[in-house]
Protein backbone atom coordinates (compact mmCIF):
# COMPACT_ATOMS: atom_id res chain seq x y z
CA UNK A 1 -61.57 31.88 -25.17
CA UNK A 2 -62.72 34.86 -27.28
CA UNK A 3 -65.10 34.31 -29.96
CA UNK A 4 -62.42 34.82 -32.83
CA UNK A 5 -60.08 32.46 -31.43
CA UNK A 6 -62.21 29.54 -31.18
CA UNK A 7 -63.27 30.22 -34.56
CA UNK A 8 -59.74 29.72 -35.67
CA UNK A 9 -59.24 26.66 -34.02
CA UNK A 10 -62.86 25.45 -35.31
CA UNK A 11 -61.78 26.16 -38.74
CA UNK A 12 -58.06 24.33 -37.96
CA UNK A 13 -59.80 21.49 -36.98
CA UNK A 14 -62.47 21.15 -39.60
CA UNK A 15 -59.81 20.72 -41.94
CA UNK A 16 -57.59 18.42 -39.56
CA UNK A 17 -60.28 16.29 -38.59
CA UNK A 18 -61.48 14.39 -42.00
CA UNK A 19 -57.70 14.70 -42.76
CA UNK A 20 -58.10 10.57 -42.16
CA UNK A 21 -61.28 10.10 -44.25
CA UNK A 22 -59.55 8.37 -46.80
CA UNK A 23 -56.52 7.62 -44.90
CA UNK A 24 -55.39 3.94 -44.48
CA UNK A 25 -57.04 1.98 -41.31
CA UNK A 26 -55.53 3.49 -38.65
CA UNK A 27 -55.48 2.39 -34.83
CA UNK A 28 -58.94 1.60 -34.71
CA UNK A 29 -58.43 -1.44 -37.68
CA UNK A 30 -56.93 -3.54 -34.79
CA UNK A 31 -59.11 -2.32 -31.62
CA UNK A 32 -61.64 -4.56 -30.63
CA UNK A 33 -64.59 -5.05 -32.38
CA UNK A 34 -68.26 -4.03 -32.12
CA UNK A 35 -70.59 -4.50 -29.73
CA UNK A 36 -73.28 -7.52 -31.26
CA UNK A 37 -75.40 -6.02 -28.58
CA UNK A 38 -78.30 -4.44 -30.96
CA UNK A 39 -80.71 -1.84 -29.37
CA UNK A 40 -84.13 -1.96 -31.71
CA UNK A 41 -83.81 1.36 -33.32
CA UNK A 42 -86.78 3.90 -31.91
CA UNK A 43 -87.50 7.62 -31.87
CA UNK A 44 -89.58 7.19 -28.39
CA UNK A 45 -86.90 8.20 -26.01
CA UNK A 46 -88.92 10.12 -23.43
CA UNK A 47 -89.23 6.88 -20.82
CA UNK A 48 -86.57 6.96 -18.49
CA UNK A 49 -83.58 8.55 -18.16
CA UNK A 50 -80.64 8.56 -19.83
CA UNK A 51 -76.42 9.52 -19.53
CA UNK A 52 -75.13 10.14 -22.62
CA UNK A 53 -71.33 10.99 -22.72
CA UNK A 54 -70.01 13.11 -26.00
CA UNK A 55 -66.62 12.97 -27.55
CA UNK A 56 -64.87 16.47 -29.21
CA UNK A 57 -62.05 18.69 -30.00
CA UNK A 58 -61.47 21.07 -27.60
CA UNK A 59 -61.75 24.18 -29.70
CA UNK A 60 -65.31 23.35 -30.38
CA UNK A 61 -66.44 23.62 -26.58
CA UNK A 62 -68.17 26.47 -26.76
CA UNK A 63 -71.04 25.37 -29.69
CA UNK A 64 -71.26 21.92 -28.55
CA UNK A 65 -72.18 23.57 -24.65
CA UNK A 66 -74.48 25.42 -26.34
CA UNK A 67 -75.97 21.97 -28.18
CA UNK A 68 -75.63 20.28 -25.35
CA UNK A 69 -78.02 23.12 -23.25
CA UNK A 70 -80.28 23.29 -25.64
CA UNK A 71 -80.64 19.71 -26.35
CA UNK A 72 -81.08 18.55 -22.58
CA UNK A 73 -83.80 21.74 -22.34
CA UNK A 74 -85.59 19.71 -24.84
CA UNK A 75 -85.01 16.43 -23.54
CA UNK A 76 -84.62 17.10 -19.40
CA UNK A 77 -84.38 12.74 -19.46
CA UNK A 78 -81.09 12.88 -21.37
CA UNK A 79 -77.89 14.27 -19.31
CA UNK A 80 -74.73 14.37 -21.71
CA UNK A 81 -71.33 14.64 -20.24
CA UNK A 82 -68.67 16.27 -23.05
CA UNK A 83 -64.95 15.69 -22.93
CA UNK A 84 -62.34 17.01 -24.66
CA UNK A 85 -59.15 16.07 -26.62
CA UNK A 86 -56.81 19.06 -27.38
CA UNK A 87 -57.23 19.92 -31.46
CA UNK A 88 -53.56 19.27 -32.47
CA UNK A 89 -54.27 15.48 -31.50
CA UNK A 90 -57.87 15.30 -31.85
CA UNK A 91 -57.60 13.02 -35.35
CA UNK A 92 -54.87 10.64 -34.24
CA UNK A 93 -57.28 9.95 -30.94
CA UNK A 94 -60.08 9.65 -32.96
CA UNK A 95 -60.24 5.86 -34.14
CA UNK A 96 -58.63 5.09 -30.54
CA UNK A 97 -61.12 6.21 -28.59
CA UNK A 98 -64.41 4.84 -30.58
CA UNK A 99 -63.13 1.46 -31.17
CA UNK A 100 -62.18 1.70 -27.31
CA UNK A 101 -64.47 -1.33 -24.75
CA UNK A 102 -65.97 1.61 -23.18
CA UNK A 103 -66.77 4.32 -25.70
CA UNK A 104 -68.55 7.84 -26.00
CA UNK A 105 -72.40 7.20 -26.96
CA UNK A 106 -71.68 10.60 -29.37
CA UNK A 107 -68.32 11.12 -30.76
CA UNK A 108 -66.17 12.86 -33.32
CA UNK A 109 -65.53 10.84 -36.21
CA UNK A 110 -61.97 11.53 -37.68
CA UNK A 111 -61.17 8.70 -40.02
CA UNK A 112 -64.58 7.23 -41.36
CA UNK A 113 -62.62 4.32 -43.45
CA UNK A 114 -60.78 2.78 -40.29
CA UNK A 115 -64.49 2.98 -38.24
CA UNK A 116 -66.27 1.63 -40.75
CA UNK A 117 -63.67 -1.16 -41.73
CA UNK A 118 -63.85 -1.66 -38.40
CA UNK A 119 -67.71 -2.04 -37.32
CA UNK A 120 -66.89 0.39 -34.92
CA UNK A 121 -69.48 2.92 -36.20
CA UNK A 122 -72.95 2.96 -35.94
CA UNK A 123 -74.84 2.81 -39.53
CA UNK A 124 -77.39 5.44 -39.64
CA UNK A 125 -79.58 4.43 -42.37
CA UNK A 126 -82.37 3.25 -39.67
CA UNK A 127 -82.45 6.04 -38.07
CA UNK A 128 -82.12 8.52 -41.20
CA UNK A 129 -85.33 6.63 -42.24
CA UNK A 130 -86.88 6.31 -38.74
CA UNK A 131 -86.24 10.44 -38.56
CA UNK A 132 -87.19 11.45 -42.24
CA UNK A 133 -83.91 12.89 -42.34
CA UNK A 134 -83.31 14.27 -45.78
CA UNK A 135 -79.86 16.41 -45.49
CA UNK A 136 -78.03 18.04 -49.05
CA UNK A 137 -76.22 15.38 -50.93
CA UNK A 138 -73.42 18.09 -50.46
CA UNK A 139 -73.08 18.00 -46.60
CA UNK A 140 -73.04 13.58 -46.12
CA UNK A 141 -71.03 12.56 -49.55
CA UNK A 142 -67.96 12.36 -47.51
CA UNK A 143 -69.69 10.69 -44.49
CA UNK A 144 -71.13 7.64 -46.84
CA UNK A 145 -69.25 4.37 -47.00
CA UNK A 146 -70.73 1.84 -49.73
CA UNK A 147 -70.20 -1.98 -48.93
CA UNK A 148 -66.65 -2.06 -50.76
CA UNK A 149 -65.16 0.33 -47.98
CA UNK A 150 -65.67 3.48 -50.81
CA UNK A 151 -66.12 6.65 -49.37
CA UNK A 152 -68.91 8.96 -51.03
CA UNK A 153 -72.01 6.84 -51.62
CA UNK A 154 -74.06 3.85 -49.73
CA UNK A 155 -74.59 3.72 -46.01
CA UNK A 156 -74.81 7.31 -43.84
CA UNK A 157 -72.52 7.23 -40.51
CA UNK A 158 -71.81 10.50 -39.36
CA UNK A 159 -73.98 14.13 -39.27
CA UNK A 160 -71.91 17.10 -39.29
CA UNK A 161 -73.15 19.83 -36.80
CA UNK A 162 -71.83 22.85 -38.69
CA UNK A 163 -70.14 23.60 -41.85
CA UNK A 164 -66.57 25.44 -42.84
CA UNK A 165 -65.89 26.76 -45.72
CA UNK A 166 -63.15 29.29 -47.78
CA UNK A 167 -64.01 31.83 -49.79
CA UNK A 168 -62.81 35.37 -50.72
CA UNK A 169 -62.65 38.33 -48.09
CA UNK A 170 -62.86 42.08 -49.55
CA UNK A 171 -62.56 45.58 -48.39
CA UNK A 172 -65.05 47.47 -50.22
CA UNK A 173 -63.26 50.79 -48.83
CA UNK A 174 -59.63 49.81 -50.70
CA UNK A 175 -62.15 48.65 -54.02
CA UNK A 176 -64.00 51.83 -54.38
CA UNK A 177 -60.48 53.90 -54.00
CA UNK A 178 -59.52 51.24 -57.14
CA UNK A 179 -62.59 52.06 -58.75
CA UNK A 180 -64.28 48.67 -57.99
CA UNK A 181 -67.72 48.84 -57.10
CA UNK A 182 -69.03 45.22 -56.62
CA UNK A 183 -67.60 41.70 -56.40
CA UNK A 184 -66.21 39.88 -59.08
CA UNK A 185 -68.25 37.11 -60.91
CA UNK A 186 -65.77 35.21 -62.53
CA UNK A 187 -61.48 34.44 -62.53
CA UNK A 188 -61.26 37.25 -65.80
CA UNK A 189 -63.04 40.22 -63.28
CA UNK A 190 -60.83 38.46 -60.21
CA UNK A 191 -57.99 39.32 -62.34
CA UNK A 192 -58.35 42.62 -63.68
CA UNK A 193 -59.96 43.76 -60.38
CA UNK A 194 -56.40 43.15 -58.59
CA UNK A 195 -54.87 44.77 -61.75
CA UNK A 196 -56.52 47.62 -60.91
CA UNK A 197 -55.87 47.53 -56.89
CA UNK A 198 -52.05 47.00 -58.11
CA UNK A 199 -52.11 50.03 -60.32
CA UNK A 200 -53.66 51.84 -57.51
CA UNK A 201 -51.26 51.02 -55.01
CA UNK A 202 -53.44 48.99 -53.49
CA UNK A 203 -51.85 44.72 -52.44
CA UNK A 204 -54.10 42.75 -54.44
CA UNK A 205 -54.59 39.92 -52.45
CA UNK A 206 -53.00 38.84 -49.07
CA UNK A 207 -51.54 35.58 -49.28
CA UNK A 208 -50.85 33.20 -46.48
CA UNK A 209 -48.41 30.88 -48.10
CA UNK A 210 -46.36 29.78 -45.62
CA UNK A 211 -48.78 27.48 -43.92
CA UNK A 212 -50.58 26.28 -47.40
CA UNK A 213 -53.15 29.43 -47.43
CA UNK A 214 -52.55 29.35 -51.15
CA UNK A 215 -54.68 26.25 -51.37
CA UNK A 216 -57.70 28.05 -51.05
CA UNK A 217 -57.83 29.45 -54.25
CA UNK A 218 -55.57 27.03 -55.99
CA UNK A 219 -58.57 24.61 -55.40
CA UNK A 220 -61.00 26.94 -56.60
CA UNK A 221 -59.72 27.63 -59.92
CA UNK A 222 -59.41 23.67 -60.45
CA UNK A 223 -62.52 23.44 -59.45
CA UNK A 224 -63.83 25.82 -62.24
CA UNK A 225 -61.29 24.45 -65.12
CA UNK A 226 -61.62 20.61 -64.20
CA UNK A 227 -65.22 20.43 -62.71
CA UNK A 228 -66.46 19.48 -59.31
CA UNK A 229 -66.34 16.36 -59.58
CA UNK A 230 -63.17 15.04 -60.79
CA UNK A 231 -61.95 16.66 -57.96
CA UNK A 232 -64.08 15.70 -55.21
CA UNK A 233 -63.81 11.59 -56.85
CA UNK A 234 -59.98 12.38 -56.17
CA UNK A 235 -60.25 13.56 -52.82
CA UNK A 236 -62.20 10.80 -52.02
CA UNK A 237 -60.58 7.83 -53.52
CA UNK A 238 -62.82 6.99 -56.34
CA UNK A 239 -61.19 4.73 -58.30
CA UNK A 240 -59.37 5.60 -61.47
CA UNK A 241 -59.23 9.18 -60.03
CA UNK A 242 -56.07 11.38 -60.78
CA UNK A 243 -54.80 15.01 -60.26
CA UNK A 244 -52.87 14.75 -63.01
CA UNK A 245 -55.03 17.03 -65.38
CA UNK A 246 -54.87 20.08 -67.59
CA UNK A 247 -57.10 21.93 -64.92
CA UNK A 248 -54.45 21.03 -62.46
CA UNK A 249 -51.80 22.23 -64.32
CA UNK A 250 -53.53 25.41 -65.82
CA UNK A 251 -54.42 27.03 -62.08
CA UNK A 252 -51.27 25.94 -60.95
CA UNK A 253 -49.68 28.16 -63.72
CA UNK A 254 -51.98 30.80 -62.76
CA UNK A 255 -50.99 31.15 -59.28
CA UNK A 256 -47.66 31.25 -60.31
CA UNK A 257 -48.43 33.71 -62.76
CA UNK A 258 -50.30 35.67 -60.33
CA UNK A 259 -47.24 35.89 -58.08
CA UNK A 260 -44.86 37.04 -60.66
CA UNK A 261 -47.46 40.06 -61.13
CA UNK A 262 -47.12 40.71 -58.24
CA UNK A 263 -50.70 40.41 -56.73
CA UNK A 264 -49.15 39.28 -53.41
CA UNK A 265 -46.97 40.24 -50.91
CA UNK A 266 -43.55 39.91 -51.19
CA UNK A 267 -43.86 38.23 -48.17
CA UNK A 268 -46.14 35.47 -49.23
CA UNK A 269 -43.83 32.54 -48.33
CA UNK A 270 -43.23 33.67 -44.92
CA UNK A 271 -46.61 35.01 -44.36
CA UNK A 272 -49.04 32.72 -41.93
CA UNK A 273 -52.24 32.77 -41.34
CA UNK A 274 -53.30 34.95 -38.09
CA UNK A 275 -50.14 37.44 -39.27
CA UNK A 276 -52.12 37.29 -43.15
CA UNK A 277 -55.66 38.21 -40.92
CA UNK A 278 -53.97 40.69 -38.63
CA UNK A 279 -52.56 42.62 -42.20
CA UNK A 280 -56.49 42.33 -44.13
CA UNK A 281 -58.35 43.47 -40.77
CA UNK A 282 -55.91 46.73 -40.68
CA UNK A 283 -56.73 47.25 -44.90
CA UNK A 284 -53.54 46.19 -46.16
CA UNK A 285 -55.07 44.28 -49.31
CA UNK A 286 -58.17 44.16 -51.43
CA UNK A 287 -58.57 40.06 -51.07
CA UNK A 288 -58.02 38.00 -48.70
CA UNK A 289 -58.40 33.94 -49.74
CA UNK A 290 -59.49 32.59 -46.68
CA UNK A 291 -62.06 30.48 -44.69
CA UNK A 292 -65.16 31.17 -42.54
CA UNK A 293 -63.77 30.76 -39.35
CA UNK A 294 -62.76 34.45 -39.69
CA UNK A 295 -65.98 35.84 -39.91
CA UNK A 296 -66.03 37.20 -36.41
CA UNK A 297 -62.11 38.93 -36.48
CA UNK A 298 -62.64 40.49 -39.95
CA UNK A 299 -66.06 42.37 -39.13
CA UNK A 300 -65.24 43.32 -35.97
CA UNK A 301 -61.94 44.82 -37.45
CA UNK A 302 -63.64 46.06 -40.46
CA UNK A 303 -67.58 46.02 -39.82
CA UNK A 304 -69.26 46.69 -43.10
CA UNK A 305 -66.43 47.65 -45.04
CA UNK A 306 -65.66 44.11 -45.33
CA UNK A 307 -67.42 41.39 -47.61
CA UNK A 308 -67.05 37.90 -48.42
CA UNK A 309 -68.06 36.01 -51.77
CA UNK A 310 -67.66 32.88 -53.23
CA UNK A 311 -64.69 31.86 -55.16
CA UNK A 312 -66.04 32.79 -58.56
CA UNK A 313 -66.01 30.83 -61.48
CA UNK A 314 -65.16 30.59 -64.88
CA UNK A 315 -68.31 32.06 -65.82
CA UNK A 316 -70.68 34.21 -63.79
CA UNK A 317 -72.93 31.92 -61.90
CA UNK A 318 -70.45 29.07 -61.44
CA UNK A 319 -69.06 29.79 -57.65
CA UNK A 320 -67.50 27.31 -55.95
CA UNK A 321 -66.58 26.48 -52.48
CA UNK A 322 -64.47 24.04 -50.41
CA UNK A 323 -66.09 22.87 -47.16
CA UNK A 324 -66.84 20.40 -44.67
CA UNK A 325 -68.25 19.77 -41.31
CA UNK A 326 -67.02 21.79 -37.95
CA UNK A 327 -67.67 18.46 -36.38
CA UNK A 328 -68.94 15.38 -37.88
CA UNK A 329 -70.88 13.39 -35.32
CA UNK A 330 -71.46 9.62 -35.05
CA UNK A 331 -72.63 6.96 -32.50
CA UNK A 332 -69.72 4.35 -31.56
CA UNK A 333 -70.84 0.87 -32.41
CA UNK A 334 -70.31 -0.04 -28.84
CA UNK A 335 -72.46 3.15 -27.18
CA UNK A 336 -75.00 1.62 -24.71
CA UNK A 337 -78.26 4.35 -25.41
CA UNK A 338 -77.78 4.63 -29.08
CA UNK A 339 -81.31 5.83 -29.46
CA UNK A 340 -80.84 8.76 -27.34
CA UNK A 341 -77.45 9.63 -29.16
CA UNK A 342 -79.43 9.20 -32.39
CA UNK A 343 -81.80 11.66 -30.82
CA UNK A 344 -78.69 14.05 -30.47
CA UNK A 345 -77.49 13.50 -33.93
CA UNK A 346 -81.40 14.46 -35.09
CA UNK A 347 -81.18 17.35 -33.09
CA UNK A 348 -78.23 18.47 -35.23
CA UNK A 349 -80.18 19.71 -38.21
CA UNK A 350 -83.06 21.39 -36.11
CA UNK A 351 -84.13 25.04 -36.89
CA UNK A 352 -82.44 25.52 -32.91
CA UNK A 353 -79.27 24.33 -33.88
CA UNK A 354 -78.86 25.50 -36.95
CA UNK A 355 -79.09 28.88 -35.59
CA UNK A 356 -76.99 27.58 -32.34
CA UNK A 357 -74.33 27.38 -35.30
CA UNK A 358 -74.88 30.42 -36.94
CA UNK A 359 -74.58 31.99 -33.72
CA UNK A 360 -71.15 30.22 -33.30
CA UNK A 361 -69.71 31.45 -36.54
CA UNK A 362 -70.74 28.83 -39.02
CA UNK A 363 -73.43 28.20 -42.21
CA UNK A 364 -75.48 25.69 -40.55
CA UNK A 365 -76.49 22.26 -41.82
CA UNK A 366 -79.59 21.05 -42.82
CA UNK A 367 -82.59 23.16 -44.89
CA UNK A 368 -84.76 25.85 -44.11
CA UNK A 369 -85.13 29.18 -43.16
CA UNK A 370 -81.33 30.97 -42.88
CA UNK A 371 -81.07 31.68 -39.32
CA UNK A 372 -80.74 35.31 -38.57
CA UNK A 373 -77.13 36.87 -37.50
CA UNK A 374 -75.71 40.80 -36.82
CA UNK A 375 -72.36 39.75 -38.51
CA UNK A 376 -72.86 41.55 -41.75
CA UNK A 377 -70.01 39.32 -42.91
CA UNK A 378 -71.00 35.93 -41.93
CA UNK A 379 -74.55 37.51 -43.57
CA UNK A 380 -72.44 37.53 -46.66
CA UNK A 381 -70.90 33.89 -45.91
CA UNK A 382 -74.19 32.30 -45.30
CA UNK A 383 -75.69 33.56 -48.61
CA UNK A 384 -72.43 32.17 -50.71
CA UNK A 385 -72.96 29.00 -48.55
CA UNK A 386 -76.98 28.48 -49.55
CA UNK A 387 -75.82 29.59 -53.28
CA UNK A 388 -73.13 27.00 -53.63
CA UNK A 389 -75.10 24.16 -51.99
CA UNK A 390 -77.71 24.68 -54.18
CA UNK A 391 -75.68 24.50 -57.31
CA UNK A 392 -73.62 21.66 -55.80
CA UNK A 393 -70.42 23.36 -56.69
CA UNK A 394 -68.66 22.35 -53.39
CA UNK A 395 -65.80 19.76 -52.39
CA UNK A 396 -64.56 18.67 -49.52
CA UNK A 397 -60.47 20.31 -49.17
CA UNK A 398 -57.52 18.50 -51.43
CA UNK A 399 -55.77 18.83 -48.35
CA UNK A 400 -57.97 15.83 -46.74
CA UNK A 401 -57.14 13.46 -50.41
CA UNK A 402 -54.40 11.29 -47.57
CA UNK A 403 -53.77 11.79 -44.26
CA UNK A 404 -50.33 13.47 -45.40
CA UNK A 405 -50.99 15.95 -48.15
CA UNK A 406 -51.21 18.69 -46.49
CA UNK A 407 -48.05 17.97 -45.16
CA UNK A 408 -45.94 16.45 -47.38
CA UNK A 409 -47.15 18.20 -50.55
CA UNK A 410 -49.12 20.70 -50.45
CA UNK A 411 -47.56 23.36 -48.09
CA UNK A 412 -43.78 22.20 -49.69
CA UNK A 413 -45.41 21.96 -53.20
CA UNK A 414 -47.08 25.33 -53.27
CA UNK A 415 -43.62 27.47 -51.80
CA UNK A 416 -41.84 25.65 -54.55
CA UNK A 417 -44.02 26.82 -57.13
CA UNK A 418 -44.67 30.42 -55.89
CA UNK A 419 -40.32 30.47 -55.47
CA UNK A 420 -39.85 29.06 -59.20
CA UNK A 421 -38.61 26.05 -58.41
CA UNK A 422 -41.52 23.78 -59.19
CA UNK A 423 -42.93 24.07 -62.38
CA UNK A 424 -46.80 24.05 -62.88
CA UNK A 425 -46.29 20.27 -64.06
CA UNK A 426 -44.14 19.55 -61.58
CA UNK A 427 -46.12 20.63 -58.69
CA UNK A 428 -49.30 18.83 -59.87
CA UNK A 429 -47.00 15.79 -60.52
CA UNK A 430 -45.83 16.09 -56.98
CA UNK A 431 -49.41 15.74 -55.55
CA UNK A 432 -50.37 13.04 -57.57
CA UNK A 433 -46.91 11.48 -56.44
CA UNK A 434 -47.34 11.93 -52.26
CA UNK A 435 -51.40 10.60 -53.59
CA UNK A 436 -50.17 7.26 -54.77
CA UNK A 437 -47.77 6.82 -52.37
CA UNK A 438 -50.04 6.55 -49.78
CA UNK A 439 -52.79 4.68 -51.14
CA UNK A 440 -50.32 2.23 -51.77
């Protein structure tokens, strides 16, 4: 597969695959229960050898081969075996196949409430401590189940091996002919700068919204009117957590707003995402909400007369970004060499695969250096990435809150109130609605 393409499905499934995080116990809740059969946790895995077998989505082939290589050049003991679900089913496998007798020793985690509930997932606190691991607070919130089943703090069970995350796309080219010379800071210079690509005959901003592109930047501006965390405790179940707040209500009436303006296309219902990328990459519109699985399409379409920047914020300084893992990695309670998975999972966050990630499209995980890439673009991605991480302005996506929002709310909930038929209320009312319905 071409480099673009698996990006697209890596970004696809990033969002699909903690679509379960907060989900109701799915299949795995009645699978058979954990191995008691303990293995003394140890970093020593250089006596004898080991076969380690690794669970994935498909689309994500090509990084974890090049893991895998580099991984097994560092340990030649430890063989690992991948397999592959296709990404469209990937989630619904997920608790299936680690709560399975025989299990992967590695394996993609889709639904971190029924594994834990469980006991089919390793806990990784041991090891964490046994490793010195010390990754951002921002990249394992949503991989941390506390001993009431809460996702977001206690005990660590997953490491992600790559992040995702949206932001803005530009073309500088269209900008300069608008008389824009750098990136806007905050909503106010978002605003006026597509005022001024409008009046210049220039689309503002291409908008996927027939697939729930709008999203993007709907959660960005209630990120910067609400706060980061009132939205994150929603999307992961906090208790007492609601969507039902002025924030909600005010970027909803902004996108509608924006819309009426005519900042997008007229289009923007029917408009998906690879046809929305296709449109940007030939300069049909200054913006281009999006996420970083594009990276690779967008500069080779548009080399360095493309950019990418953080959603701003209300104020300069106060960017914001949704993201998550490309893969989020844990050891199946019933794996039989848990210490050389663990030695996988440690890998993860080394200065060789974070660039292995870079060089796959994606801001890697962990701290350190930035690893070094050609991509001017993903250049661009990687700096909003480090900026936003250390601010801890980043969520995880509203569209992972249930297991159906995406779904059943957001994608219907955003064309009704870019058609007029929602109000701002009503739309916000409607995701709060589809919320509580499944929780219950």
């Amino acid at each position: 597969m071409k480099k673009s393409v698996r990006a697209i499905l890596a970004g696809m499934s990033a969002i699909a695959m903690l679509s379960g995080l907060a989900a109701c116990a799915g299949p795995g809740a009645s699978a058979p229960q954990a191995s008691t059969t303990q293995e003394k946790v140890s970093t020593d895995v250089s006596k004898g050898n080991y076969n380690l077998t690794l669970w994935d989505g498909a689309g994500l082939k090509p990084i974890d081969d090049d893991l895998i290589a580099a991984f097994q050049k560092k340990y030649p003991n430890i063989k690992v075996k991948a397999t592959y679900d296709p990404d469209n089913v990937s989630a619904q496998n997920g608790p299936r196949v680690i709560s399975a007798a025989s299990t992967p020793d590695i394996a993609r985690i889709t639904d971190i409430n029924s594994a834990v509930r469980g006991k089919h997932l390793v806990n990784l606190d041991d090891y964490a401590k046994a490793y010195g691991w010390n990754l951002p607070a921002a990249q394992t919130e949503v991989y941390r189940v506390d001993s009431k089943g809460k996702i977001g703090d206690g005990s660590l069970y997953a490491i992600p091996d790559g992040v995702s995350m949206t932001g803005m796309y530009w073309n500088k080219e269209l900008a300069k002919k608008a008389g824009i010379d750098k990136a806007p800071t905050t909503v106010d210079e978002l605003v006026a700068d597509m005022e001024a690509a409008k009046k210049a005959g220039i689309l503002p901003m291409m908008m996927p919204a027939k697939e729930g592109g709008t999203s993007y930047i709907y959660q960005a501006l209630v990120t910067n009117f609400e706060g980061r965390q009132k939205l994150q405790d929603w999307i992961i179940q906090k208790d007492g957590a609601t969507f039902k707040t002025n924030g909600a209500v005010k970027a909803a009436q902004m996108i509608q707003d924006w819309n009426k303006a005519g900042y997008f296309s007229k289009d923007a219902l029917a408009l998906d995402g690879s046809t929305a990328l296709a449109r940007f990459s030939k300069g049909g519109a200054l913006f281009f909400p999006s996420g970083s699985w594009y990276s690779d399409s967008i500069f080779k379409a548009l080399g360095d007369k493309a950019g990418f920047f953080a959603f701003p914020g209300t104020k300069a300084g106060e960017a914001s970004a949704a993201a998550n893992a490309v893969t989020a990695f844990g050891i199946p309670a019933n794996s039989k060499n848990k210490n050389a998975a663990a030695a996988f999972l440690n890998f993860l966050h080394s200065e060789q695969a974070r660039q292995i990630a870079v060089n796959n499209g994606y801001p890697a995980v962990g701290t350190g250096e930035r690893p070094e890439t050609g991509n001017l673009v993903l250049k661009d991605i990687l700096t909003a990435y480090d900026e936003v991480v250390k601010s801890g302005n980043t969520t995880d996506y509203i569209n992972n809150a249930t297991a159906g929002m995406q779904a059943s709310a957001i994608v219907p909930g955003l064309q009704n109130l870019l058609n007029g038929t929602y109000s701002a209320q009503k739309f916000v009312d409607s995701l709060q609605s589809q919320y509580e319905k499944e929780l219950k």
